[in-house]
Protein backbone atom coordinates (compact mmCIF):
# COMPACT_ATOMS: atom_id res chain seq x y z
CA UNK A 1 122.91 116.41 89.92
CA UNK A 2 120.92 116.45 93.17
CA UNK A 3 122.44 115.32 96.65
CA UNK A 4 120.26 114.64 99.35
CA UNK A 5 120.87 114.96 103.41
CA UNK A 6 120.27 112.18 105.61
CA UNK A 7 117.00 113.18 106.12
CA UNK A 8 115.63 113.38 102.82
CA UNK A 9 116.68 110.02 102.03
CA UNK A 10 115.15 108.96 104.89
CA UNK A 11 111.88 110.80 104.09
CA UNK A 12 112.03 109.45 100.55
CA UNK A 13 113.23 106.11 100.83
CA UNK A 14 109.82 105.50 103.79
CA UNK A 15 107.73 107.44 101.65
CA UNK A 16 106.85 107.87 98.15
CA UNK A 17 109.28 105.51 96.91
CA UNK A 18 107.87 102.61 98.73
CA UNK A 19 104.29 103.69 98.07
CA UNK A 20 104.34 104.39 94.39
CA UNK A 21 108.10 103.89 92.78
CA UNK A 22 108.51 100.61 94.28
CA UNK A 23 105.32 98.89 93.20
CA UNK A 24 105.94 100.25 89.58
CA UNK A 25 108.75 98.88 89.74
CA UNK A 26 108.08 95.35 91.14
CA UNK A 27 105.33 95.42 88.28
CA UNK A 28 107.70 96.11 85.44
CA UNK A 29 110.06 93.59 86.38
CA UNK A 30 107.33 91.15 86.81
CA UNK A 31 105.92 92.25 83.13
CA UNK A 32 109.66 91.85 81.74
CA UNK A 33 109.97 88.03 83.52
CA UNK A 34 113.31 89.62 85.33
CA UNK A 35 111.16 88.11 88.66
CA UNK A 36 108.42 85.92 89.03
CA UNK A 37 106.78 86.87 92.14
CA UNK A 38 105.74 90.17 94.62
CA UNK A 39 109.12 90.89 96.52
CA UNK A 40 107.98 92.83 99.79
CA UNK A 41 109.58 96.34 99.86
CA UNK A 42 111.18 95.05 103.52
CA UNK A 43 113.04 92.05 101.96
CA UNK A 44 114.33 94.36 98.89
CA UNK A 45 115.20 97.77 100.14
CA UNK A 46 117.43 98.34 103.27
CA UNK A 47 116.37 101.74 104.40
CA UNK A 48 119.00 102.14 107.33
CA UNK A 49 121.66 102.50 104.78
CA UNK A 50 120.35 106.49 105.08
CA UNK A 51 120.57 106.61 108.62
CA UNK A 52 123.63 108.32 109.89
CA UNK A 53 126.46 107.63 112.30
């Protein structure tokens, strides 16, 4: 099991997730009829949930 500091969530929820997990993901979902249209990374992923207090 990995944890991860505020700052590597940060890094990897702005980063490589949105460029290449996300997509892959949006893609499979649309393949699988789960959605039926491109949801934008903005409207589906809060990234300030990693920012801390």
């Amino acid at each position: 099991m990995s944890y991860y500091s505020v700052s590597e969530s940060q890094a990897a929820l702005n980063g490589v997730f949105k460029s290449d997990t996300y997509p892959g993901i949006v893609k499979a979902a649309m393949a699988a009829k789960l959605i039926d249209r491109d949801i934008a990374y903005d409207a589906a992923i809060d990234s300030t949930v990693a920012h801390s207090k």
